[in-house]
N, C-alpha and C. Protein backbone atom coordinates (compact mmCIF):
# COMPACT_ATOMS: atom_id res chain seq x y z
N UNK A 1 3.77 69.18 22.91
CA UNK A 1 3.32 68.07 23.71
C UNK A 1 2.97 66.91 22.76
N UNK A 2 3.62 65.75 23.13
CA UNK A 2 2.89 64.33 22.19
C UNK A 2 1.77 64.15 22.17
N UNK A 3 1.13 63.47 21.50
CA UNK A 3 -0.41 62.91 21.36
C UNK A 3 -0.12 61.84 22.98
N UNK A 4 1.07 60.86 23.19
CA UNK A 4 0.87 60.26 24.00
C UNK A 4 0.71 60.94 25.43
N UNK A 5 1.62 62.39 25.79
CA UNK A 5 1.46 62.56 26.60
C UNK A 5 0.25 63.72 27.07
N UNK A 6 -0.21 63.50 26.08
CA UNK A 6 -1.90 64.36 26.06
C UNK A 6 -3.01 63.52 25.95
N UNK A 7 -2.56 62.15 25.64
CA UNK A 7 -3.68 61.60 25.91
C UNK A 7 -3.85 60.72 27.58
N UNK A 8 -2.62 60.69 27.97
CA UNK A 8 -2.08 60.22 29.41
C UNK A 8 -2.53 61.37 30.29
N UNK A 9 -2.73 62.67 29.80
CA UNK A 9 -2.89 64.07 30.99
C UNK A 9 -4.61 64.46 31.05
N UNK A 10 -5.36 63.61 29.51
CA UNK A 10 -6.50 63.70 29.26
C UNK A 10 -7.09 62.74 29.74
N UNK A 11 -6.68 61.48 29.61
CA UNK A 11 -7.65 60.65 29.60
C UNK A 11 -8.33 60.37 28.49
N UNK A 12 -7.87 60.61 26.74
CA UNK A 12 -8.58 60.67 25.80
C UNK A 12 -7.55 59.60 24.51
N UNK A 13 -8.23 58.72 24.34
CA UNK A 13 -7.09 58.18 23.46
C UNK A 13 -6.45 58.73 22.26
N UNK A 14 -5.17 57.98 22.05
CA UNK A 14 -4.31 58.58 20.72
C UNK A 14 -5.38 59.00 19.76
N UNK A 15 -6.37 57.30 19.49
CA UNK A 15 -7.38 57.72 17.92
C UNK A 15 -8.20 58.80 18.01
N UNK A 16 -8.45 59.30 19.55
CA UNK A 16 -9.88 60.07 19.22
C UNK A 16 -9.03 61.57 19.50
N UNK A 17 -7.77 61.49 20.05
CA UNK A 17 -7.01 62.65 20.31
C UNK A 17 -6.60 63.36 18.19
N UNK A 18 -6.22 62.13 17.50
CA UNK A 18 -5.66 61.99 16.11
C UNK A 18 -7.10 62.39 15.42
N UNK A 19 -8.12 62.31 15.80
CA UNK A 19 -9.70 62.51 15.14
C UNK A 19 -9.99 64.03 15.58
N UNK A 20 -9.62 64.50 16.87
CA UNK A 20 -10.00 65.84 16.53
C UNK A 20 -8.46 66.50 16.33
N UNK A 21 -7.51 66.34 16.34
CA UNK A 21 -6.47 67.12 15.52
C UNK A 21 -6.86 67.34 14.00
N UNK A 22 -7.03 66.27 13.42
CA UNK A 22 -7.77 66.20 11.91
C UNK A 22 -8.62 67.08 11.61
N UNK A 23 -9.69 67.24 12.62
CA UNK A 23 -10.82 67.84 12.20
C UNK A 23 -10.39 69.39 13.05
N UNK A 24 -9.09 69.75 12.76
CA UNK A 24 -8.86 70.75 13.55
C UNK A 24 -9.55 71.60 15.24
N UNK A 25 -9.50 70.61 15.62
CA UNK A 25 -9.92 70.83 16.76
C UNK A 25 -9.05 71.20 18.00
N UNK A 26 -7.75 70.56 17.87
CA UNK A 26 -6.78 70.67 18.82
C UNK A 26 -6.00 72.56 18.75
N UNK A 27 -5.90 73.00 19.95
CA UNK A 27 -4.79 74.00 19.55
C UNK A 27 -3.50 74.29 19.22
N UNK A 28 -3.61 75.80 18.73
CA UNK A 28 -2.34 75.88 18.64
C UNK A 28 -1.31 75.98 19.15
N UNK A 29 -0.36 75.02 19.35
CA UNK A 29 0.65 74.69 20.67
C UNK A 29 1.57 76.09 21.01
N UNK A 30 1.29 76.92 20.05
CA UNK A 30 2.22 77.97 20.21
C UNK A 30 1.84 78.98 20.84
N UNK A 31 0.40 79.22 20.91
CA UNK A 31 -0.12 80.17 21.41
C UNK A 31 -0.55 79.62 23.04
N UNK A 32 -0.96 78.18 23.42
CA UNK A 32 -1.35 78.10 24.35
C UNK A 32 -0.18 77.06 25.60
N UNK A 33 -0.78 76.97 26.72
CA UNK A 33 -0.11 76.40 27.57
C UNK A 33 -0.15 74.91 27.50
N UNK A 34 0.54 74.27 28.10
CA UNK A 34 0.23 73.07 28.41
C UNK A 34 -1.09 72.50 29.21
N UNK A 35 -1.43 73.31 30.00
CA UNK A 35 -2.59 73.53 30.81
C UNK A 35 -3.25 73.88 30.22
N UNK A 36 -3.37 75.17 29.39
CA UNK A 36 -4.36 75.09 28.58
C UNK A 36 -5.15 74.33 26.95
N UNK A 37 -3.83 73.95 26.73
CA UNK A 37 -4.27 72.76 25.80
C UNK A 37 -5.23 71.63 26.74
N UNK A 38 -4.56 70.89 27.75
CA UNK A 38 -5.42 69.92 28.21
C UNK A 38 -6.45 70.09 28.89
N UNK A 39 -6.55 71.30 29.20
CA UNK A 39 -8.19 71.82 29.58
C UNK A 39 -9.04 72.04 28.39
N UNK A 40 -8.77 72.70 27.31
CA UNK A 40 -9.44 72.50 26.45
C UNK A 40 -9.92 71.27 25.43
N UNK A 41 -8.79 70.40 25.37
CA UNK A 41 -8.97 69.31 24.98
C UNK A 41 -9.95 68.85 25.60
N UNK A 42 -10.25 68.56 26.89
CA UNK A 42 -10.90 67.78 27.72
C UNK A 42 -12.54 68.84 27.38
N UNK A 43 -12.18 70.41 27.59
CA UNK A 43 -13.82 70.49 26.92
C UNK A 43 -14.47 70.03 25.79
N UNK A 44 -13.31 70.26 24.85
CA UNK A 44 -14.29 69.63 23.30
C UNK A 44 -14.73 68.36 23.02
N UNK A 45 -13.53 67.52 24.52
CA UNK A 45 -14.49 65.93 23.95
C UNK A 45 -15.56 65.91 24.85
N UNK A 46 -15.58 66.96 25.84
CA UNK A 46 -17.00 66.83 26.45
C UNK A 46 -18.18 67.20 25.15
N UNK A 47 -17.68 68.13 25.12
CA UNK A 47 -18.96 68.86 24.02
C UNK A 47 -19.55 67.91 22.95
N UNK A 48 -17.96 66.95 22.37
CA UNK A 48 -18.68 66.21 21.12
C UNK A 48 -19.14 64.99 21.95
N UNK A 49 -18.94 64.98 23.06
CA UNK A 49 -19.66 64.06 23.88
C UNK A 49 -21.23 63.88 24.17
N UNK A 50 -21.65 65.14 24.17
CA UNK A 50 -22.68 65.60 24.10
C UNK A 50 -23.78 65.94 23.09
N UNK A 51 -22.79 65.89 22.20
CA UNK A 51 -23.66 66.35 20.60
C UNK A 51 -23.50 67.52 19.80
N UNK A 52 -22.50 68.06 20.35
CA UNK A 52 -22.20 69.52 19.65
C UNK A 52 -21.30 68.91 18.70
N UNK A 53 -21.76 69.41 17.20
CA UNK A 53 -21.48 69.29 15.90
C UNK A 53 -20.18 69.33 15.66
N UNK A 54 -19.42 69.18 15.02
CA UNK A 54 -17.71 69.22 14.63
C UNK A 54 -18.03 70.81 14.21
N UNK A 55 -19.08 71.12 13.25
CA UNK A 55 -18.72 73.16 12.53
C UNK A 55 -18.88 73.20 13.62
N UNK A 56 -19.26 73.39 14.90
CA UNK A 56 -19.79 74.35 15.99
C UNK A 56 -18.22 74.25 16.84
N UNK A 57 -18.37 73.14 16.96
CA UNK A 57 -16.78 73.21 17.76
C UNK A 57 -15.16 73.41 17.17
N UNK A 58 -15.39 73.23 15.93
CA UNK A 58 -14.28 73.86 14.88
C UNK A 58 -14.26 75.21 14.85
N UNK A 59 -15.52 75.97 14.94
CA UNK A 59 -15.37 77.23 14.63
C UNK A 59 -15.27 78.19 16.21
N UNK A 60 -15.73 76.95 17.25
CA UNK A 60 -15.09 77.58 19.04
C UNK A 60 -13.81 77.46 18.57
N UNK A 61 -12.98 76.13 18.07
CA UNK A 61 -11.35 76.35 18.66
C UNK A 61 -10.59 77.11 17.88
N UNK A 62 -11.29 77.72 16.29
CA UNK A 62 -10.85 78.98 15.20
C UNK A 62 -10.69 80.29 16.69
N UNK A 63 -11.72 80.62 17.08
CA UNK A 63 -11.98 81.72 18.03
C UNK A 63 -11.35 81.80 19.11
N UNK A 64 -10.98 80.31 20.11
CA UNK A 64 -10.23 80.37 20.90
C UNK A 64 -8.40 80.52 20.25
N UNK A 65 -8.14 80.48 19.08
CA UNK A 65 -7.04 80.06 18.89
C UNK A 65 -7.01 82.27 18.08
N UNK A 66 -7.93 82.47 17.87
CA UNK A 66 -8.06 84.02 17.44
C UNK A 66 -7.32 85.10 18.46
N UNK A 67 -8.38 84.35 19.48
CA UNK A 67 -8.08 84.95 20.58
C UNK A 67 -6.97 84.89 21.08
N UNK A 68 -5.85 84.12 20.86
CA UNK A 68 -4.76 83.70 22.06
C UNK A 68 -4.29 84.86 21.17
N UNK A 69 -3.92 84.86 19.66
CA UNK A 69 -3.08 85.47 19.17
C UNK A 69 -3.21 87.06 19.34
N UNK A 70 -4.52 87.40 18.74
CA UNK A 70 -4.65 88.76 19.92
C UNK A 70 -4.17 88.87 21.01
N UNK A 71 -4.37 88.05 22.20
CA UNK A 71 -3.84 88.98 23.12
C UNK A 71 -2.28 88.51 23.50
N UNK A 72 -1.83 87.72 22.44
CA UNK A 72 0.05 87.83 22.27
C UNK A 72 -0.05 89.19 21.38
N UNK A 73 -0.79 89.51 20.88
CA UNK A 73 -0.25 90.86 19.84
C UNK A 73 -0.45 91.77 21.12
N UNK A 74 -1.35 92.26 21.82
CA UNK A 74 -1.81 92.88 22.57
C UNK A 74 -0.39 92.73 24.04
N UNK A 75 -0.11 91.62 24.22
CA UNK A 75 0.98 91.79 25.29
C UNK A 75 2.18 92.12 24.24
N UNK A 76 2.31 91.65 23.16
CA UNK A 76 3.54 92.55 22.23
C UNK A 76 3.78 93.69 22.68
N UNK A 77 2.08 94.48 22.45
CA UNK A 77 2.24 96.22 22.18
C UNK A 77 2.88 96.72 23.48
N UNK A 78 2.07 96.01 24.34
CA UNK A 78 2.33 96.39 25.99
C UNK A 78 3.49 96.35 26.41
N UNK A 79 4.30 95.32 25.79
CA UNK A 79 5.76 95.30 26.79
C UNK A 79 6.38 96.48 25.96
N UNK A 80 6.33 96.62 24.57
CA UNK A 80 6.66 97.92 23.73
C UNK A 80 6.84 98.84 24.03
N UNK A 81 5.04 99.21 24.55
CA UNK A 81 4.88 100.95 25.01
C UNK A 81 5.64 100.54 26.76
N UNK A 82 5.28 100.06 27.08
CA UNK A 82 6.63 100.38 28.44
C UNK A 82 7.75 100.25 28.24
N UNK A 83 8.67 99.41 27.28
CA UNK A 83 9.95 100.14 27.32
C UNK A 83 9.98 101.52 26.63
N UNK A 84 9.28 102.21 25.88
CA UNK A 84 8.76 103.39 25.19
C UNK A 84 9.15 104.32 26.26
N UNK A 85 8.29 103.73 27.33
CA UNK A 85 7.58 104.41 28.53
C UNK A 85 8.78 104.77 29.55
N UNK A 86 9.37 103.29 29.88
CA UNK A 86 10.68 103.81 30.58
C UNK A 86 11.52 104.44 30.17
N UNK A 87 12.00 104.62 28.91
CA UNK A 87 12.94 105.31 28.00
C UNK A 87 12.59 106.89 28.11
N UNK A 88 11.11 107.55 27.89
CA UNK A 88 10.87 108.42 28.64
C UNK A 88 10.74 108.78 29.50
N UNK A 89 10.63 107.97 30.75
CA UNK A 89 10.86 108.26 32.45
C UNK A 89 12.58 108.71 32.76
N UNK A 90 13.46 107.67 32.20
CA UNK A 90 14.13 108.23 32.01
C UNK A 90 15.04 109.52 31.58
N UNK A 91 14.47 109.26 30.41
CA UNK A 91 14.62 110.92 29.81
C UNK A 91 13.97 112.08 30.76
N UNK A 92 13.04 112.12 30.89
CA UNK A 92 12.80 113.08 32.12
C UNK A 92 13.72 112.97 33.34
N UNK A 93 14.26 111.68 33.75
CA UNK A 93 15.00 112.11 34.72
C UNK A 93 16.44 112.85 34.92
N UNK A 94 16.84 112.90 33.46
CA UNK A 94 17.71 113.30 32.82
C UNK A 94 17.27 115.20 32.77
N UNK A 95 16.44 114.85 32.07
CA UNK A 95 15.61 116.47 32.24
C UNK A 95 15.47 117.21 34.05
N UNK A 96 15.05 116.80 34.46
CA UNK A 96 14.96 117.30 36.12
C UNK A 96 16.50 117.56 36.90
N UNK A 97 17.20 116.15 36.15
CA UNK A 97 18.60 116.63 37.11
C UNK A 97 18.97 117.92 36.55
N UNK A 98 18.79 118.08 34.99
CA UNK A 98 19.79 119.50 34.40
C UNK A 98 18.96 120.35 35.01
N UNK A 99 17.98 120.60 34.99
CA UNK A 99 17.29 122.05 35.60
C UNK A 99 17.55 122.04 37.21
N UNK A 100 17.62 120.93 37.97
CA UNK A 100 17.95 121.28 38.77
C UNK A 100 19.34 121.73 39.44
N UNK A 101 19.78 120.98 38.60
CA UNK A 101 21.44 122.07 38.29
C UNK A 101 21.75 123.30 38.18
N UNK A 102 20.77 123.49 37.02
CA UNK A 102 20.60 124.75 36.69
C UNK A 102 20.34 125.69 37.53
N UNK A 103 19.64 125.40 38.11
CA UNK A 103 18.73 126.12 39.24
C UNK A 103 19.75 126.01 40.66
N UNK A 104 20.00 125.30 40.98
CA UNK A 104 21.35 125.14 42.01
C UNK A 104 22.49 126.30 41.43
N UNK A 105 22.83 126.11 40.26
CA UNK A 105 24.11 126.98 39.92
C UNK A 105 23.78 128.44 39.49
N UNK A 106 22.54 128.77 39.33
CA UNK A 106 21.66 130.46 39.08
C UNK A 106 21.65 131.05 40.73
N UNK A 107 21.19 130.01 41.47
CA UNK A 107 21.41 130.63 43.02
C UNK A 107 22.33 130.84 43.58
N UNK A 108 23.35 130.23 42.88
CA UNK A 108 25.24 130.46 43.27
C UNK A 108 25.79 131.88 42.71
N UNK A 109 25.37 131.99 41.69
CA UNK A 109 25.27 133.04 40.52
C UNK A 109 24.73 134.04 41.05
N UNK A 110 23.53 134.25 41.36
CA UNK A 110 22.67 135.51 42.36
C UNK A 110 23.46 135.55 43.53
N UNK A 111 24.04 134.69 44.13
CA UNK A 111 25.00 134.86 45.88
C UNK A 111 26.10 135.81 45.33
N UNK A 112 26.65 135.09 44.67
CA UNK A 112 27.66 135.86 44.19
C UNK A 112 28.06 136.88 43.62
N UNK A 113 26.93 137.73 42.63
CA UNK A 113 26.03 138.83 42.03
C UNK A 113 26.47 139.71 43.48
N UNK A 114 25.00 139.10 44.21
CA UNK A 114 24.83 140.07 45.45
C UNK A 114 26.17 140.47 46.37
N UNK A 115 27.16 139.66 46.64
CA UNK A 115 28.31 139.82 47.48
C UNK A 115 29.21 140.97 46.85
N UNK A 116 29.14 141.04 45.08
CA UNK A 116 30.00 141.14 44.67
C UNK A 116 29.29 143.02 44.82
N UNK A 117 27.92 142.76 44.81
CA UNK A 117 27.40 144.49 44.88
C UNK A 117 27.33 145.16 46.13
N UNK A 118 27.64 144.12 47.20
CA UNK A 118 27.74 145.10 48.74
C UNK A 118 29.14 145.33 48.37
């Protein structure tokens, strides 16, 4: 997203949008949404609006930006172990048809046993 069109979705100008990118304040575009960039944007200039320190709010958007990446690692693992997961559903279904084959063609086997002993 541009500075222009984040400062047009904020309401926050280029300089003061270019003042907390600097002071690392802005996120990381990779981890978050478009929506969620400009919601957050819009909290931190509340906050320094208010008086909360640049360390205090540098070290919220370190944590919020911690966080995104965790839980991209965390949806990593997840989509992982379910294809894991289907690959073994599968495989079991693979497993159930042979035994039940099996089991279909042992009862053909016993019919035929028995006919063959009357």
């Amino acid at each position: 997203m541009t500075s222009q069109t984040l400062s047009l979705q904020t309401g926050i100008s280029k300089s003061k949008l270019k003042f907390y990118q600097n002071s690392a304040l802005i996120p990381d575009s990779k981890l978050f949404t478009q929506r969620q960039i400009i919601d957050f944007v819009k909290f931190i200039n509340e906050m320094y609006a208010v008086g909360v320190n640049l360390d205090k709010l540098r070290r919220y958007a370190e944590l919020q930006n911690e966080k995104q990446r965790l839980i991209a690692a965390q949806t990593t693992l997840l989509k992982q172990t379910l294809v894991q997961l289907d690959e073994k559903r599968n495989d079991l279904k693979l497993e159930l048809a042979h035994v039940n084959y099996l089991q279909e063609n042992q009862s053909l086997a016993e019919c035929e046993l028995r006919q063959l002993e009357s």
